[in-house]
N, C-alpha and C. Protein backbone atom coordinates (compact mmCIF):
# COMPACT_ATOMS: atom_id res chain seq x y z
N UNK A 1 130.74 105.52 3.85
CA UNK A 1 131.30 106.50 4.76
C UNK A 1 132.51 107.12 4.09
N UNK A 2 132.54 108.45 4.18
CA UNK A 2 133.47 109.00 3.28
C UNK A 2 134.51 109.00 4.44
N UNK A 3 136.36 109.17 3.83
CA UNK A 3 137.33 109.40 4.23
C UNK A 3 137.75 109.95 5.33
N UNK A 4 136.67 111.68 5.12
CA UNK A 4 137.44 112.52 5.97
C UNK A 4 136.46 112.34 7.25
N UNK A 5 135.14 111.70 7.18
CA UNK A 5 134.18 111.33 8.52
C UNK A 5 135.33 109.99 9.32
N UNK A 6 135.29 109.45 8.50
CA UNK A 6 135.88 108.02 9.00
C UNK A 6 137.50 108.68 9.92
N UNK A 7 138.56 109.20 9.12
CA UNK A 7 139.14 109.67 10.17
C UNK A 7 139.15 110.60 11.10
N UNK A 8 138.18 111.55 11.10
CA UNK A 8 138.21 112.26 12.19
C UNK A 8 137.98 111.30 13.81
N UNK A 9 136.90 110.47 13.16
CA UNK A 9 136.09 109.69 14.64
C UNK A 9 137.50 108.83 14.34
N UNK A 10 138.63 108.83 13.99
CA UNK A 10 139.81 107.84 14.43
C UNK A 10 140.43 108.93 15.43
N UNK A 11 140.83 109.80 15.03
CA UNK A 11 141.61 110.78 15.82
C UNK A 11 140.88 111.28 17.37
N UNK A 12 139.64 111.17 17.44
CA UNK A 12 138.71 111.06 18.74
C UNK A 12 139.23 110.13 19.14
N UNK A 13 139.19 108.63 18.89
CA UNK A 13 139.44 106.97 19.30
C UNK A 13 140.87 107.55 19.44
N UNK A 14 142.11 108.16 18.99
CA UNK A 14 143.57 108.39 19.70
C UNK A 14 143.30 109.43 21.05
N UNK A 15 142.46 110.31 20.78
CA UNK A 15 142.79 111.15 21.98
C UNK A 15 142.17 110.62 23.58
N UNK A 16 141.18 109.58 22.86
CA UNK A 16 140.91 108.79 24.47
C UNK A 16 142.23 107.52 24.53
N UNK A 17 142.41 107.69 23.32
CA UNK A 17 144.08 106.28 24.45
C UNK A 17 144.67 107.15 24.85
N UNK A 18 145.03 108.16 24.41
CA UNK A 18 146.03 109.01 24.86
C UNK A 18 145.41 109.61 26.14
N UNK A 19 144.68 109.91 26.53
CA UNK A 19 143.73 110.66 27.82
C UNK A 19 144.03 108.89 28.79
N UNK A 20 144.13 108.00 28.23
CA UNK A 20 143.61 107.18 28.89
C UNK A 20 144.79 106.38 29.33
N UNK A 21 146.47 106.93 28.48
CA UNK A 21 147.70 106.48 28.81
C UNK A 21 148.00 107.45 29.80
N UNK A 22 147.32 108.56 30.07
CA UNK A 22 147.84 109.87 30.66
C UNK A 22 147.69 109.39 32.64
N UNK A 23 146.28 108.71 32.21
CA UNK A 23 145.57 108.48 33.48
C UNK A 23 146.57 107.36 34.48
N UNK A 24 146.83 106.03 33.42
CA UNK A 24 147.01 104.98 33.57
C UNK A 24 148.40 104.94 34.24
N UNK A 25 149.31 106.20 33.69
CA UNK A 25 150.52 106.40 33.66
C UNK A 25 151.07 106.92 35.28
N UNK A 26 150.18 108.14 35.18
CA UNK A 26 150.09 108.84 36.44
C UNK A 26 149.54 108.04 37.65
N UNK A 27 148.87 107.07 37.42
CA UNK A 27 147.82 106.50 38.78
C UNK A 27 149.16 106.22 39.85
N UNK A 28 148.42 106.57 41.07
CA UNK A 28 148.98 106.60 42.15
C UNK A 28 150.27 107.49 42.56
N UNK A 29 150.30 108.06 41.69
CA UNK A 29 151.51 109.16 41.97
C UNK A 29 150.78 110.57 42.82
N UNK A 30 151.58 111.27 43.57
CA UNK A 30 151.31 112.05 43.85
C UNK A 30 152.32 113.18 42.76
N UNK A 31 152.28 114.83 43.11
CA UNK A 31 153.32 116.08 42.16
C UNK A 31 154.12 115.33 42.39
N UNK A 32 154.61 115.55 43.62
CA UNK A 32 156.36 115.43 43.60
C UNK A 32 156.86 113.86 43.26
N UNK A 33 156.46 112.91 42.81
CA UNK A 33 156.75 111.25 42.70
C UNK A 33 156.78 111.97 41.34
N UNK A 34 155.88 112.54 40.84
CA UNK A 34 155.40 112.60 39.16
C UNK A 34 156.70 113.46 38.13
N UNK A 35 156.55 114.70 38.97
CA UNK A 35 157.69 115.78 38.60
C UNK A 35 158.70 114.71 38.25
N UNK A 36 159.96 113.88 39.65
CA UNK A 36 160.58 113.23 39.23
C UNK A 36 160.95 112.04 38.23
N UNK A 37 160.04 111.41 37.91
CA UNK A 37 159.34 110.03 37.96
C UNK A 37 160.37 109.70 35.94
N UNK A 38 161.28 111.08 35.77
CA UNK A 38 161.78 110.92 34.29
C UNK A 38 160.82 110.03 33.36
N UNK A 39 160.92 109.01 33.42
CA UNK A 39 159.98 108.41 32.13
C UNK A 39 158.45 108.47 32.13
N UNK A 40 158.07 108.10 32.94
CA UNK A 40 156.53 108.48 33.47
C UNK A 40 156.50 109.96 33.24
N UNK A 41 156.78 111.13 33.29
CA UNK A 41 157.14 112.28 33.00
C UNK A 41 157.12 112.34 31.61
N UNK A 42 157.92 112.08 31.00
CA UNK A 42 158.63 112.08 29.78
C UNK A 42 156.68 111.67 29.14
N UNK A 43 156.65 110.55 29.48
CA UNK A 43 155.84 110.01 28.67
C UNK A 43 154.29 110.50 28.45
N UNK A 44 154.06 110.99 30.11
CA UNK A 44 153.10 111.52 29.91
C UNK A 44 152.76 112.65 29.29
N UNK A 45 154.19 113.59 29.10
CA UNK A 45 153.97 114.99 28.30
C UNK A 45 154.01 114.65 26.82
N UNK A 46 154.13 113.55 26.83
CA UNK A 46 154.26 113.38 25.02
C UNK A 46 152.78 113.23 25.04
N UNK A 47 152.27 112.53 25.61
CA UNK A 47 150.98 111.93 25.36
C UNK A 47 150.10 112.88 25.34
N UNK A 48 149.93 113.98 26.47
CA UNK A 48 149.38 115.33 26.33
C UNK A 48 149.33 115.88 24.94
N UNK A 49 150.75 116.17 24.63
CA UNK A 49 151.10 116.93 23.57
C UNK A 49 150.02 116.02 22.15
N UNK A 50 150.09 114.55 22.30
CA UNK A 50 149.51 114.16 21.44
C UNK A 50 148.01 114.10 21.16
N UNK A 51 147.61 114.40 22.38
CA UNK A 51 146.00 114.63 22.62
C UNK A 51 145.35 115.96 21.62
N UNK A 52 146.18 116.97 21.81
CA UNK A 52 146.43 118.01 21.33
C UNK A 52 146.97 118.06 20.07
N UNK A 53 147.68 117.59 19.39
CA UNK A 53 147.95 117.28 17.78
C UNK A 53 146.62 116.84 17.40
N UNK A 54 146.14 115.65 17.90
CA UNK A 54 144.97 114.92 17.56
C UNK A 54 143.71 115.84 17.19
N UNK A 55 143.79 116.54 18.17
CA UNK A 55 142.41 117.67 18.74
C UNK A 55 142.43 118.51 17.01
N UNK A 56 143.71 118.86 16.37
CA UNK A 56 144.38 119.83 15.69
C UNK A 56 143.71 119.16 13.94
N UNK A 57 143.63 118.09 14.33
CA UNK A 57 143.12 117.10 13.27
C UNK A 57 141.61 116.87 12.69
N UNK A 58 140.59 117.00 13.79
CA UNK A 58 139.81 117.23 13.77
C UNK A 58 138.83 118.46 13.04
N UNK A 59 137.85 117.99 12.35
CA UNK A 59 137.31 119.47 11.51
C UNK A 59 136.90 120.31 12.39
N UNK A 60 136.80 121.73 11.66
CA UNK A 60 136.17 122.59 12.72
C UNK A 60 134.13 122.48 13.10
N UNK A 61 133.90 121.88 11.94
CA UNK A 61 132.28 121.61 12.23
C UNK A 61 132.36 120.57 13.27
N UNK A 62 133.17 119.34 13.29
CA UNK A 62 133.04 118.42 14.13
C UNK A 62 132.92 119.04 15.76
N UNK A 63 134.35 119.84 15.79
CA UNK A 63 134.83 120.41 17.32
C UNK A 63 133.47 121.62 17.35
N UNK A 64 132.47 122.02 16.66
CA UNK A 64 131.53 122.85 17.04
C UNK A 64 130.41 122.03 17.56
N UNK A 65 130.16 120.57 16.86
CA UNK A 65 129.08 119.91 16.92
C UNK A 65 129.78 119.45 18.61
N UNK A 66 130.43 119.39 19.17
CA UNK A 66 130.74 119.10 20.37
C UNK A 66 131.78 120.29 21.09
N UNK A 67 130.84 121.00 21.50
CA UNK A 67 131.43 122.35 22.12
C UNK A 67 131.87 122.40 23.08
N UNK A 68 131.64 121.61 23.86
CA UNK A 68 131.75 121.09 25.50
C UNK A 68 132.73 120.22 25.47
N UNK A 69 133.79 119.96 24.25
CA UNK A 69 134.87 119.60 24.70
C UNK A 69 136.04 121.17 24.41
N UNK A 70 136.91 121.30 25.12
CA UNK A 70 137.83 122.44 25.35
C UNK A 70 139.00 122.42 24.38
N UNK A 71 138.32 121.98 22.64
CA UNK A 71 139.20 122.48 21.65
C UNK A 71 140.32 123.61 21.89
N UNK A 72 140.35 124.79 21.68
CA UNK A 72 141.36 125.66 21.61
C UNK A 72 142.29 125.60 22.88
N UNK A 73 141.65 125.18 23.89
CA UNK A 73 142.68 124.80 25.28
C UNK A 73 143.32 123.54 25.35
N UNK A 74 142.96 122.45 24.23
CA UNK A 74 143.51 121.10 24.40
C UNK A 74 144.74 121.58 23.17
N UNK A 75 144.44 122.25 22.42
CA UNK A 75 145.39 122.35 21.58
C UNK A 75 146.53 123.70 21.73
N UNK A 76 146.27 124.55 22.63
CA UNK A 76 146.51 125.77 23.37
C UNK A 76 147.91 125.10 24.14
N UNK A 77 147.17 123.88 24.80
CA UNK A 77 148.73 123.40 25.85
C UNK A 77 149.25 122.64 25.10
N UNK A 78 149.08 122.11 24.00
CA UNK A 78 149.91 121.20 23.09
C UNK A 78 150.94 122.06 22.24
N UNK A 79 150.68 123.03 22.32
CA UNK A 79 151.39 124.22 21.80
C UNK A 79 152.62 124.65 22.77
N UNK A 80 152.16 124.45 23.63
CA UNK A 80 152.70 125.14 24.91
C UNK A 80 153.92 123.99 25.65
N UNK A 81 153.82 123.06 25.37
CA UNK A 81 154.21 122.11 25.69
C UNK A 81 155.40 121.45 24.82
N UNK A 82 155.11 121.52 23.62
CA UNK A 82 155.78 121.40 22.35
C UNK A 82 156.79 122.08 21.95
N UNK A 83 156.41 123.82 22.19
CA UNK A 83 157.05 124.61 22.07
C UNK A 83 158.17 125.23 23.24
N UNK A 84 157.56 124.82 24.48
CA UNK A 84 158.23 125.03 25.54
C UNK A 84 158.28 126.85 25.97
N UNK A 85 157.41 127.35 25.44
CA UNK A 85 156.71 128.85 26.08
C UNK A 85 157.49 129.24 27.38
N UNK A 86 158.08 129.85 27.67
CA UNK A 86 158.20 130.28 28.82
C UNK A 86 158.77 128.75 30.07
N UNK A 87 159.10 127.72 29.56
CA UNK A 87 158.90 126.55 30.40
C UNK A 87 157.89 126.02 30.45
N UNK A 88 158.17 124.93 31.12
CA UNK A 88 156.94 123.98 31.81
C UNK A 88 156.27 124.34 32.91
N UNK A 89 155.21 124.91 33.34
CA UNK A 89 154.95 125.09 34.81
C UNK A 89 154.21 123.43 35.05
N UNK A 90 155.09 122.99 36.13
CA UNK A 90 154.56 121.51 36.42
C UNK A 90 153.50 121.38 37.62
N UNK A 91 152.96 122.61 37.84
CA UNK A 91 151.51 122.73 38.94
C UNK A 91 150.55 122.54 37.92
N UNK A 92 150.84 123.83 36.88
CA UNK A 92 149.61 123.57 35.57
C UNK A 92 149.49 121.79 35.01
N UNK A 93 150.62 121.44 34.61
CA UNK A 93 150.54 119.79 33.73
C UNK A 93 149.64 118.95 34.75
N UNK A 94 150.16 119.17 36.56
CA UNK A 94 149.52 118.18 37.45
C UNK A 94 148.18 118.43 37.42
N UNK A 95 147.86 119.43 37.12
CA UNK A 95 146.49 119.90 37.60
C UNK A 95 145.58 119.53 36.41
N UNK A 96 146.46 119.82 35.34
CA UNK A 96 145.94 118.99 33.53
C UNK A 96 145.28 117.20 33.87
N UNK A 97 146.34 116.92 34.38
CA UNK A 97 146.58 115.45 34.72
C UNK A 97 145.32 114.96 35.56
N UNK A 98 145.86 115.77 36.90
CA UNK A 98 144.26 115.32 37.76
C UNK A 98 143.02 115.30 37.93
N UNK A 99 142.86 116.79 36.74
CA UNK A 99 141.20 117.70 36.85
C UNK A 99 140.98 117.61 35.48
N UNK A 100 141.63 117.93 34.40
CA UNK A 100 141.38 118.52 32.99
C UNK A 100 141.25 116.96 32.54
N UNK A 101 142.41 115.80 32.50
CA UNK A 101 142.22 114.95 31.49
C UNK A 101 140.98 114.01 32.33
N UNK A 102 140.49 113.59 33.35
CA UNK A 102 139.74 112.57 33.27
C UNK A 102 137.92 113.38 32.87
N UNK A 103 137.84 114.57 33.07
CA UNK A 103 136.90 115.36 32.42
C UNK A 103 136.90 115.35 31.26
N UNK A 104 137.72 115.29 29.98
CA UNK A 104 138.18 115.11 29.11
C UNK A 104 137.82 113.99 28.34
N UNK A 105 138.13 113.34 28.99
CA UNK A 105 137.77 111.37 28.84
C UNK A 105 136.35 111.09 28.68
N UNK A 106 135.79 111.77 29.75
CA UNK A 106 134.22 111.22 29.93
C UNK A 106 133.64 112.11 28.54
N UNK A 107 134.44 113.76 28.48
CA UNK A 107 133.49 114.05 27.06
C UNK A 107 133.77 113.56 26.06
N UNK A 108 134.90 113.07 25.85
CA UNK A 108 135.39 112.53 24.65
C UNK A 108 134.78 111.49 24.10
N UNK A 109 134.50 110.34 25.33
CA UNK A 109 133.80 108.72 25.44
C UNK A 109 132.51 109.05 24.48
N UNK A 110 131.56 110.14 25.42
CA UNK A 110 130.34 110.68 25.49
C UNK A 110 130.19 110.81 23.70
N UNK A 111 131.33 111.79 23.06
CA UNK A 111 130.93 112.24 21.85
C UNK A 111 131.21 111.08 20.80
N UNK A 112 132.08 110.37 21.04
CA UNK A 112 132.21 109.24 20.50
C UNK A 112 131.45 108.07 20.48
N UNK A 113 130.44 107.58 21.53
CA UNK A 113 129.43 106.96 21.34
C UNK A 113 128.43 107.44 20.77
N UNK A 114 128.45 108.88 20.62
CA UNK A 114 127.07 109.67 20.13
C UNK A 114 127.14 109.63 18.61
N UNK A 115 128.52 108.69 17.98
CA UNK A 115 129.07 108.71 16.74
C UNK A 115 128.59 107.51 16.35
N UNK A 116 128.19 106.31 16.65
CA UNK A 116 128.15 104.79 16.67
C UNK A 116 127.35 104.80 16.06
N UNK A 117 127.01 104.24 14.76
CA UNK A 117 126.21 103.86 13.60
C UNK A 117 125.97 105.02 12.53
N UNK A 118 126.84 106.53 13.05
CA UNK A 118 126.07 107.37 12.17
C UNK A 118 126.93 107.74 10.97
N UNK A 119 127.02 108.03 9.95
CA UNK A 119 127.65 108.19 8.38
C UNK A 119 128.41 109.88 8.22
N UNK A 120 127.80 110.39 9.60
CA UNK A 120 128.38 111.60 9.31
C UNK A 120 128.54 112.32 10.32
């Protein structure tokens, strides 16, 4: 197995911990607990942001062979987030949080088992 196969399917395996610290982090919060919540906050926008570095890592044949995950938008808000654009809108992050990352997860899981035994 060459180098650059072997780490891409690593950087998949970070963006589901990271999807999966996002989840774990947030559970049971509602916006307004979350908005405040400073470290839980803190932590979860890093983790976003890192989903999105990760995504950035990935080849572009790989992110075509799985189209149905939302490349340019996972890395779109990691940008956005990083850079601090205009602010944070914290309706968009909650709505990242509640709708975007556990959709996210299941394609991510999905493309990553579809990886298990193969060389390339």
């Amino acid at each position: 197995m060459s180098e650059r196969v072997r780490a891409w399917r690593f950087y998949l395996d970070d963006m589901i911990d990271f999807a999966e610290r996002v989840l774990a982090y947030t559970q049971g919060f509602d916006q307004g607990t979350f908005e405040t919540s400073g470290i839980t906050y803190d932590a979860t926008l890093r983790n976003l942001e890192l989903i999105g570095e990760a995504a950035t890592r990935v080849p572009e044949s790989v992110r075509a062979r799985f189209a149905e995950i939302p490349w340019r938008m996972i890395i779109a808000t990691r940008n956005r987030l990083i850079h601090g654009y205009l602010g944070i809108d914290n309706d968009i992050v909650w709505s990242i949080v509640r709708e975007e990352v556990p959709v996210l997860l299941d394609k991510l899981r999905v493309a990553r088992a579809s990886q298990v035994g193969e060389d390339s």
